[in-house]
PDB file of N, CA and C in Angstrom:
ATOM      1  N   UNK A   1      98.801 102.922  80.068  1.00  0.00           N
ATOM      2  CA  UNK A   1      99.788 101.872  80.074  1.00  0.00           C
ATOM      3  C   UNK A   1     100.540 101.909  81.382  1.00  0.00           C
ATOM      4  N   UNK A   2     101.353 100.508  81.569  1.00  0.00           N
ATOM      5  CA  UNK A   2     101.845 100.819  82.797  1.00  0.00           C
ATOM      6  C   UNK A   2     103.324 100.655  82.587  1.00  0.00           C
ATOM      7  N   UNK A   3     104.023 101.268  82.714  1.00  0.00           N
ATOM      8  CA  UNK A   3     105.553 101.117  82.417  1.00  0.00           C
ATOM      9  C   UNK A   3     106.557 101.102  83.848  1.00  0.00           C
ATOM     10  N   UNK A   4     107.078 100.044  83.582  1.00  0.00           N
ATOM     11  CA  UNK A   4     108.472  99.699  85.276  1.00  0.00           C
ATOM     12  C   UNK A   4     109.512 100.001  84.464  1.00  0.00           C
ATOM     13  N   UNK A   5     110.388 100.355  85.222  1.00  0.00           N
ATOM     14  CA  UNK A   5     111.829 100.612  84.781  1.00  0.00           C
ATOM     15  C   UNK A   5     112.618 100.395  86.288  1.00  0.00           C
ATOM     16  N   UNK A   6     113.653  99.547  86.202  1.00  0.00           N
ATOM     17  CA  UNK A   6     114.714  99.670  86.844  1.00  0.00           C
ATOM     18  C   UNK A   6     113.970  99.088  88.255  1.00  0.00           C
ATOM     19  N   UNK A   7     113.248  98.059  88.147  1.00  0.00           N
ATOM     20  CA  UNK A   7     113.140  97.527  89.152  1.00  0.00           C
ATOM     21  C   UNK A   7     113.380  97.679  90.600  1.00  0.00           C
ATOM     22  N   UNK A   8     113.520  97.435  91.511  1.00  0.00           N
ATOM     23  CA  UNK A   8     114.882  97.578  92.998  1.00  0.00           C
ATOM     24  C   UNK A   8     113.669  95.875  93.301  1.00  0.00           C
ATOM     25  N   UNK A   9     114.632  94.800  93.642  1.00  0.00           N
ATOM     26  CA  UNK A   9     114.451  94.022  94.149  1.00  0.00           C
ATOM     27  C   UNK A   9     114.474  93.455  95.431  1.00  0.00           C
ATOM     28  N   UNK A  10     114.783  94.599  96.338  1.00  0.00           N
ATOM     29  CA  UNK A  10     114.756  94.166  97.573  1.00  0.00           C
ATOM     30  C   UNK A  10     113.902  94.574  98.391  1.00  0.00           C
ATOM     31  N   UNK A  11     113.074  95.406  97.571  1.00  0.00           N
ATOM     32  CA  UNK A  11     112.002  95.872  98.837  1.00  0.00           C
ATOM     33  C   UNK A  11     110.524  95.234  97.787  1.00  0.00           C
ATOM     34  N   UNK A  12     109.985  94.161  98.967  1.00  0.00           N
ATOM     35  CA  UNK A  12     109.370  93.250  98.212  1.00  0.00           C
ATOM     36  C   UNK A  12     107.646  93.853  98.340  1.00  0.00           C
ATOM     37  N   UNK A  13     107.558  94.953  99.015  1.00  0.00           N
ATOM     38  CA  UNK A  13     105.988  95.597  99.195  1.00  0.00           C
ATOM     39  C   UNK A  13     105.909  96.250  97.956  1.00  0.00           C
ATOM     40  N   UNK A  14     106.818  97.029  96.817  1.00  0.00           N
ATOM     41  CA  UNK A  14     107.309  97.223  95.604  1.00  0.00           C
ATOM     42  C   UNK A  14     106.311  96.267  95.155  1.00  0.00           C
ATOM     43  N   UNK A  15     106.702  95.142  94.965  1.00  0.00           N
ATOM     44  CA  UNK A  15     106.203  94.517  93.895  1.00  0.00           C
ATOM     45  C   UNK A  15     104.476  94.321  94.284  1.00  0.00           C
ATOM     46  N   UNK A  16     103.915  94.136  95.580  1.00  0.00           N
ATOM     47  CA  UNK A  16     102.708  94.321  96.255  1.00  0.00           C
ATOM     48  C   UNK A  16     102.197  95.431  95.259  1.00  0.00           C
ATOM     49  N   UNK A  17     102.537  96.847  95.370  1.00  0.00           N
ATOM     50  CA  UNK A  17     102.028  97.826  94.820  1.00  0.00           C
ATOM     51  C   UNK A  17     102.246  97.356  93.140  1.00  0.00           C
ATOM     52  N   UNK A  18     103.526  97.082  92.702  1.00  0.00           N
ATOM     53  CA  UNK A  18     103.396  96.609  91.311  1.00  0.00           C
ATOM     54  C   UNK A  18     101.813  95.988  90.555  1.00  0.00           C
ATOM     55  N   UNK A  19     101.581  94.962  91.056  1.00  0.00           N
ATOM     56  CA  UNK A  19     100.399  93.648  91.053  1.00  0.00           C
ATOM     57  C   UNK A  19      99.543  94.544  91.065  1.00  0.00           C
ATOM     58  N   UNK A  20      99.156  95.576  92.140  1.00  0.00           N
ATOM     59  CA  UNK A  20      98.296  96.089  91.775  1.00  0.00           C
ATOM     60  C   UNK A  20      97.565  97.152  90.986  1.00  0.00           C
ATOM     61  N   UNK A  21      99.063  98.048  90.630  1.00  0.00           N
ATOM     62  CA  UNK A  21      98.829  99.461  89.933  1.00  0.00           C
ATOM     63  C   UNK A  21      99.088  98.403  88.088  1.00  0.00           C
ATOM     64  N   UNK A  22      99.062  97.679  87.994  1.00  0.00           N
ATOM     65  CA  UNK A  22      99.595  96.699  86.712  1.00  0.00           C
ATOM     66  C   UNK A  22      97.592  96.294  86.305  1.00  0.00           C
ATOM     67  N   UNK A  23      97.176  95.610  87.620  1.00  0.00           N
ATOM     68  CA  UNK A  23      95.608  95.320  87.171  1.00  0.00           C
ATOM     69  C   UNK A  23      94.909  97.053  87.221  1.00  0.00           C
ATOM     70  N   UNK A  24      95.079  97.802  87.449  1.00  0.00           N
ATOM     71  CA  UNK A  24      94.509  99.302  87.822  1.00  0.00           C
ATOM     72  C   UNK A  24      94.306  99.651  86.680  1.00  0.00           C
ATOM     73  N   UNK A  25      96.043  99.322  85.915  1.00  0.00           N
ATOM     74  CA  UNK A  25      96.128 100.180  85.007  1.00  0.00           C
ATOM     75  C   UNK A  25      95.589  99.571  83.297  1.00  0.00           C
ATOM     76  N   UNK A  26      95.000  98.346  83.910  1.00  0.00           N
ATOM     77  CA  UNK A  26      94.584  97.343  82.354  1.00  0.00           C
ATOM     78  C   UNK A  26      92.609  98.032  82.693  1.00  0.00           C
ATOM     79  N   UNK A  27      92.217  98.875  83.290  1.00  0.00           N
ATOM     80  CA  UNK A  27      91.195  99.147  83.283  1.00  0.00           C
ATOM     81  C   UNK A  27      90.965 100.637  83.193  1.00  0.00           C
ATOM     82  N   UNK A  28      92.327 101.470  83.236  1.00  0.00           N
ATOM     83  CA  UNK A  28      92.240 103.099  83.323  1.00  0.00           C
ATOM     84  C   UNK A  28      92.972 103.017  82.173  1.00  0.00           C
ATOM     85  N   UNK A  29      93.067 102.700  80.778  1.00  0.00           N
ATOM     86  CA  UNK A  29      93.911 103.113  79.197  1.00  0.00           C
ATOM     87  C   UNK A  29      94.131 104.712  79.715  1.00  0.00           C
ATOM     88  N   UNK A  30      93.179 105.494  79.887  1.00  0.00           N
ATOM     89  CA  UNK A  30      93.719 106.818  79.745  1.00  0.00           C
ATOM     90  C   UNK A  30      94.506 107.760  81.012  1.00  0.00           C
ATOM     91  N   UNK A  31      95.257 106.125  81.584  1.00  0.00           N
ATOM     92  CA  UNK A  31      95.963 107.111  82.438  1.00  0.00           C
ATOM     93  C   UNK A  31      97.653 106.508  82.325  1.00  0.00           C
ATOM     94  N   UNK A  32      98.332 107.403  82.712  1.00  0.00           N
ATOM     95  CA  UNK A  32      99.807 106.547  82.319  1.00  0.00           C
ATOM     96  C   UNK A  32     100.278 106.253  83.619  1.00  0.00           C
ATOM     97  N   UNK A  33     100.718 105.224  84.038  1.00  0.00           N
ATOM     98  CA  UNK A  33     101.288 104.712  85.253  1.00  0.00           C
ATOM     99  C   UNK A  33     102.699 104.204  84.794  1.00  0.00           C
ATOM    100  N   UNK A  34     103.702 105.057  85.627  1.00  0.00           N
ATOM    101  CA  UNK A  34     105.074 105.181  85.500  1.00  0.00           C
ATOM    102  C   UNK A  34     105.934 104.597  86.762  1.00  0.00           C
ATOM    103  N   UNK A  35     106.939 103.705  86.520  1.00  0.00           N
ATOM    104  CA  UNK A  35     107.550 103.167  87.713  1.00  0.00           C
ATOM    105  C   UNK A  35     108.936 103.360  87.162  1.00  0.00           C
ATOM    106  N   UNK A  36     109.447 103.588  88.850  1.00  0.00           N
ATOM    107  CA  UNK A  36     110.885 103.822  88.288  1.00  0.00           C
ATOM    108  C   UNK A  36     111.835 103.735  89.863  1.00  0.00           C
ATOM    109  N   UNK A  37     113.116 103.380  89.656  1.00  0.00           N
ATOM    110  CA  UNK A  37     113.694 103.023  90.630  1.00  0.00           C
ATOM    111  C   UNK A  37     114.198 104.272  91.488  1.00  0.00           C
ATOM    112  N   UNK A  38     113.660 104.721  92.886  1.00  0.00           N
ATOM    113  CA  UNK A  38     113.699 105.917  93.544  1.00  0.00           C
ATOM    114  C   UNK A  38     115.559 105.985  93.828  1.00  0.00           C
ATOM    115  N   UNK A  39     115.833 105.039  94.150  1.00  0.00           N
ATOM    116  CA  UNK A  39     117.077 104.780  94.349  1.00  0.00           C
ATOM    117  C   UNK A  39     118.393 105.520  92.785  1.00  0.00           C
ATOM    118  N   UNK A  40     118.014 105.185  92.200  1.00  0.00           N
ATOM    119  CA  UNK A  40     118.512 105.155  90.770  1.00  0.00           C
ATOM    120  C   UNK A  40     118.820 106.434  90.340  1.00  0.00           C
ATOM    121  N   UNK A  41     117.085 106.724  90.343  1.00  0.00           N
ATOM    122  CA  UNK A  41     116.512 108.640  89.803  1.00  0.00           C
ATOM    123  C   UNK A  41     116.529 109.646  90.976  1.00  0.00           C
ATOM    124  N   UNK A  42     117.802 109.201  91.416  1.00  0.00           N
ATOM    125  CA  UNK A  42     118.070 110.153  92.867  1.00  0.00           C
ATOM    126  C   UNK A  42     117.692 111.957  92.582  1.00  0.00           C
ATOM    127  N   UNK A  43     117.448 112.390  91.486  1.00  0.00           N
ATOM    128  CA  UNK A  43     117.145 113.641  90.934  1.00  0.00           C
ATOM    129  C   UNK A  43     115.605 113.915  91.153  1.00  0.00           C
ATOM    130  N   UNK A  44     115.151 112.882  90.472  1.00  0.00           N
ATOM    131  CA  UNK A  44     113.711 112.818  90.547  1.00  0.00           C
ATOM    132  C   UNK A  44     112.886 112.441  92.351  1.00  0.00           C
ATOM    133  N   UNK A  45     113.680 111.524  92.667  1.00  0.00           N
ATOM    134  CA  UNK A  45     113.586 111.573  94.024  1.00  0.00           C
ATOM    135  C   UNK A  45     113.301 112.490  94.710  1.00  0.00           C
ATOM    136  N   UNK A  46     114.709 113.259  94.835  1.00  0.00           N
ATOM    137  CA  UNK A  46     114.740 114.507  95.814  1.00  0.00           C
ATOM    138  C   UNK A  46     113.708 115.605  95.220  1.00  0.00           C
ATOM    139  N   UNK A  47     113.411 115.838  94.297  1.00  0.00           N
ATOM    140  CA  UNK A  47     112.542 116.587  93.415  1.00  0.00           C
ATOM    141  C   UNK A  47     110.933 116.728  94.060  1.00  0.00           C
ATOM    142  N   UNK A  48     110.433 115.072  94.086  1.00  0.00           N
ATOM    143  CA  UNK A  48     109.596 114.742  94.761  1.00  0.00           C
ATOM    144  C   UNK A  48     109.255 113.946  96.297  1.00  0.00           C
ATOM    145  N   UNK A  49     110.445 114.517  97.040  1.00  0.00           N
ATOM    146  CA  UNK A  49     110.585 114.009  98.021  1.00  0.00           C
ATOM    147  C   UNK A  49     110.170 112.704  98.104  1.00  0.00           C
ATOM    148  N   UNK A  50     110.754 111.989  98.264  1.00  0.00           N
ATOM    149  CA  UNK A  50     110.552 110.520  98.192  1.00  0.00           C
ATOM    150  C   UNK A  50     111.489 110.244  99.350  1.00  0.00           C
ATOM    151  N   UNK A  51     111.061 109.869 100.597  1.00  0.00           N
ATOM    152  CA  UNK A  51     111.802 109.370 101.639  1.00  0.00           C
ATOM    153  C   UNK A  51     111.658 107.955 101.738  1.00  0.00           C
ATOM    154  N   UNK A  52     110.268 106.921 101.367  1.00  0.00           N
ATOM    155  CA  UNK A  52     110.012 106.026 102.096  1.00  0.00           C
ATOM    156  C   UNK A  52     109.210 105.076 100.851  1.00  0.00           C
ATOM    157  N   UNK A  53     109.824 103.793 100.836  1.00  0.00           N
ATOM    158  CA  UNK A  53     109.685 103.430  99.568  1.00  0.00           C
ATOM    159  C   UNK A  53     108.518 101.891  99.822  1.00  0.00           C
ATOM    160  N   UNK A  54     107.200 101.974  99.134  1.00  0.00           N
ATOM    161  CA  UNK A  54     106.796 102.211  98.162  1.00  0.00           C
ATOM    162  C   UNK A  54     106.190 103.690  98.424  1.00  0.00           C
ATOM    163  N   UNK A  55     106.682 104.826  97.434  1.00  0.00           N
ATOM    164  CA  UNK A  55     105.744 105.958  97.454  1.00  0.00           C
ATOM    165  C   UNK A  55     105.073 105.669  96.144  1.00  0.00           C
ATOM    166  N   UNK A  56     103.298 106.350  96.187  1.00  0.00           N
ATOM    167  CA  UNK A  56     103.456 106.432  95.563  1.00  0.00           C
ATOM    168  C   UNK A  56     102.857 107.971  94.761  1.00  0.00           C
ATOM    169  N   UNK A  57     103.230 108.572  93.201  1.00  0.00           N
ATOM    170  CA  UNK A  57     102.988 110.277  93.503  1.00  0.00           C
ATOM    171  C   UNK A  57     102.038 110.303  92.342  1.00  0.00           C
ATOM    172  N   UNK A  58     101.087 110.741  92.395  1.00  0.00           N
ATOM    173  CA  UNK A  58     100.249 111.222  91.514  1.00  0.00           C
ATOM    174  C   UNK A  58     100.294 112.711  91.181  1.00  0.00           C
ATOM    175  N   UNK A  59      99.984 112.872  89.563  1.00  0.00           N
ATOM    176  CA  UNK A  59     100.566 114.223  88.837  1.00  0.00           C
ATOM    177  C   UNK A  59      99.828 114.277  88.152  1.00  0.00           C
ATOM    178  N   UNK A  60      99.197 115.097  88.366  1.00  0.00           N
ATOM    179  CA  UNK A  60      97.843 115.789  87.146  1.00  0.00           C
ATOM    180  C   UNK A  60      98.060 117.314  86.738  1.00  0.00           C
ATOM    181  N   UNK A  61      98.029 117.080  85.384  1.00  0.00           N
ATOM    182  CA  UNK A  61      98.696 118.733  84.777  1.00  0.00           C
ATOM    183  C   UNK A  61     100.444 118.941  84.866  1.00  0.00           C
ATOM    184  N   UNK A  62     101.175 117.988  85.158  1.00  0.00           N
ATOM    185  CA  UNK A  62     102.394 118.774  85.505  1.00  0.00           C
ATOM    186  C   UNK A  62     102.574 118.625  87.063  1.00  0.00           C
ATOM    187  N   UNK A  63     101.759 118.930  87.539  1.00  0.00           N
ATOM    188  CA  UNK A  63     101.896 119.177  89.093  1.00  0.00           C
ATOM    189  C   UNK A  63     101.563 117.805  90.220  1.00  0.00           C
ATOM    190  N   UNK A  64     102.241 117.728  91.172  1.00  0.00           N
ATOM    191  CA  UNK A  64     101.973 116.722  92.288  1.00  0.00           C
ATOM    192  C   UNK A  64     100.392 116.906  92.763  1.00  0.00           C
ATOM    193  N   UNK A  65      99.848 115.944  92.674  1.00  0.00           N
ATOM    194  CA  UNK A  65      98.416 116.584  93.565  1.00  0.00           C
ATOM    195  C   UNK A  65      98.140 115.585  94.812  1.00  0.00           C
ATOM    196  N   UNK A  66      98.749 114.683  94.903  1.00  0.00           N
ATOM    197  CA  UNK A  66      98.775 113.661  95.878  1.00  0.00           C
ATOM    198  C   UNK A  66      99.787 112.451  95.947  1.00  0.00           C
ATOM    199  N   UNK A  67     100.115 112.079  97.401  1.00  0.00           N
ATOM    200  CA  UNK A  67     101.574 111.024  97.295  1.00  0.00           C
ATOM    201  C   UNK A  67     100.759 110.048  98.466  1.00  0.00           C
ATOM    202  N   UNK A  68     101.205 108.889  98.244  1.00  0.00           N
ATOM    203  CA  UNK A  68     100.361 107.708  98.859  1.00  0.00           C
ATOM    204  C   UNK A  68     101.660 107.070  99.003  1.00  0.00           C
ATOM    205  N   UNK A  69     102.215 107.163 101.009  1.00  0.00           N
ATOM    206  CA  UNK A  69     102.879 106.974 101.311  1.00  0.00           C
ATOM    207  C   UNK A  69     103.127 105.714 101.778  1.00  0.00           C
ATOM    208  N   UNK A  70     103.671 104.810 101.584  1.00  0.00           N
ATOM    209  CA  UNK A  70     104.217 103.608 102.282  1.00  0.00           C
ATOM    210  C   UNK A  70     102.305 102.846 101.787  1.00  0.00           C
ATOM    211  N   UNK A  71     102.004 101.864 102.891  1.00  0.00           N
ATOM    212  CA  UNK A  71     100.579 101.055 103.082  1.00  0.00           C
ATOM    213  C   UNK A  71      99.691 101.542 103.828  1.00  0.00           C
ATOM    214  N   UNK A  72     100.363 103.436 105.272  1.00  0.00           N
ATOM    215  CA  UNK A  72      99.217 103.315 106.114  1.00  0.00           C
ATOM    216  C   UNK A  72      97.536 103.767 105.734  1.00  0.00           C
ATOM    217  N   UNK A  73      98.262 104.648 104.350  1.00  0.00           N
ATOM    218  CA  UNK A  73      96.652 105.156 104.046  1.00  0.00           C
ATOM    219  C   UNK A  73      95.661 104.098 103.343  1.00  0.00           C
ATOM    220  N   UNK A  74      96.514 102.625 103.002  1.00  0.00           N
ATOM    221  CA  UNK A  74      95.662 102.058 102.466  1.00  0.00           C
ATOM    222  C   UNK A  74      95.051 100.191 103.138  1.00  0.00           C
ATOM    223  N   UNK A  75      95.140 100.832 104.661  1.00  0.00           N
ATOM    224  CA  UNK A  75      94.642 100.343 105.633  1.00  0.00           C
ATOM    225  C   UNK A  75      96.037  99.991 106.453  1.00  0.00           C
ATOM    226  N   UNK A  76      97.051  99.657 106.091  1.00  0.00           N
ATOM    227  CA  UNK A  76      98.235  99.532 107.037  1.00  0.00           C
ATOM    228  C   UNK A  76      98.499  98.063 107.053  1.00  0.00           C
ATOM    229  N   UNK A  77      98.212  97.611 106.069  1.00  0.00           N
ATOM    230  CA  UNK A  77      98.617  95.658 105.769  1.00  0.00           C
ATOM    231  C   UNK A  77      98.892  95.814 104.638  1.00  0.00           C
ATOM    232  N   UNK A  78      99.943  94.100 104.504  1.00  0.00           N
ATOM    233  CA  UNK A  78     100.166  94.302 102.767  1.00  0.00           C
ATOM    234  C   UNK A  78      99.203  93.424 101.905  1.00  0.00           C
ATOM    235  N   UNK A  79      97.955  93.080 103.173  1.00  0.00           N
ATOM    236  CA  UNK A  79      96.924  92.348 101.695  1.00  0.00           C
ATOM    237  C   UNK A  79      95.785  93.072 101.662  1.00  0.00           C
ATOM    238  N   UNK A  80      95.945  94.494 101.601  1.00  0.00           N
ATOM    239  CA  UNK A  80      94.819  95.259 100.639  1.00  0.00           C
ATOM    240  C   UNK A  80      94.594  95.019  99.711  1.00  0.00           C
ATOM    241  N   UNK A  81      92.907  95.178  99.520  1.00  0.00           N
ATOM    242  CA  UNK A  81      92.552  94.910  97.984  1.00  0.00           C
ATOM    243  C   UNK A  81      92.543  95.882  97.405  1.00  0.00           C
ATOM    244  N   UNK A  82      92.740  95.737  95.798  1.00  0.00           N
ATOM    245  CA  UNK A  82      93.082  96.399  94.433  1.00  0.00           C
ATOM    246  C   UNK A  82      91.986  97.459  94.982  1.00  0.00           C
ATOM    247  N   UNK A  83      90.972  97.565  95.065  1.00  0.00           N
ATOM    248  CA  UNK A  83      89.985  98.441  94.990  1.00  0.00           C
ATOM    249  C   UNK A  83      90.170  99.724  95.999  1.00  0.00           C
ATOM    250  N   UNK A  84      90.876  99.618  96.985  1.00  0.00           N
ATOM    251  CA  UNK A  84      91.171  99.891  97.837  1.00  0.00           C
ATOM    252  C   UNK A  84      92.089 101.338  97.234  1.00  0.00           C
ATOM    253  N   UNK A  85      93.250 100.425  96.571  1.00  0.00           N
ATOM    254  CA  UNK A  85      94.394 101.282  96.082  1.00  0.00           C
ATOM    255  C   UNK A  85      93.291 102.509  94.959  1.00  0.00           C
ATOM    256  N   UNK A  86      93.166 102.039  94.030  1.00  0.00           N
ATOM    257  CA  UNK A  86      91.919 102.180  92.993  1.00  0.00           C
ATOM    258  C   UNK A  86      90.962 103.462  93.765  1.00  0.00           C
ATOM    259  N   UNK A  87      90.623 103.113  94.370  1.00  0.00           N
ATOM    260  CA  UNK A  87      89.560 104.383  95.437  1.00  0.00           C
ATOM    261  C   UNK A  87      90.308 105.587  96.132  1.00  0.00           C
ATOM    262  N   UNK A  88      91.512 105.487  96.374  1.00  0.00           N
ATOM    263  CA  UNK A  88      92.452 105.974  97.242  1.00  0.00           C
ATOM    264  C   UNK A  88      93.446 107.106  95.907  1.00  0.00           C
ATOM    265  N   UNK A  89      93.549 106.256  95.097  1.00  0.00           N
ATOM    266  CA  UNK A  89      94.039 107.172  93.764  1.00  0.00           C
ATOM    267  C   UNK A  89      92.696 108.299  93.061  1.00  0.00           C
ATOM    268  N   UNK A  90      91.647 107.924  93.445  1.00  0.00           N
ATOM    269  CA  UNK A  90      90.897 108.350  92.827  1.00  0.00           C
ATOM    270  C   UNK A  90      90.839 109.600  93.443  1.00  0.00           C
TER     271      UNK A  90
END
């Protein structure tokens, strides 16, 4: 499932990554995709270092195993395709 919480509306590449971790996640049921406002969960933030927003952190077992920072790893534009993101999480 994919769950947003607490929006932040001003950083509009947010919602870029939204659109796409939203179709990702209607084809992965067995994975949970969690959104949440970095700003907000200033705990969780600093926790997982989160400097630069869209991050995004993948956690398998408990543990961080990879963070997909900002757009450059996923070519460095904001009209990457889904598959792209999708391959890059994988």
């Amino acid at each position: 499932f994919y769950l947003k919480t607490n929006k932040r509306t001003s950083t509009w590449r947010c919602n870029i990554v939204d659109k796409h971790l939203n179709d990702i996640s209607k084809k992965h049921l067995e994975t949970k995709f969690i959104r949440t406002n970095a700003e907000k969960v200033v705990f969780l933030s600093e926790k997982l270092d989160i400097k630069v927003i869209p991050t995004i952190v993948i956690v398998s077992k408990g543990k961080v195993v990879d963070k997909i920072i900002g757009f450059d790893q996923l070519g460095g534009n904001d009209d990457f395709k889904t598959v792209v993101l999708a391959n890059r999480i994988k």
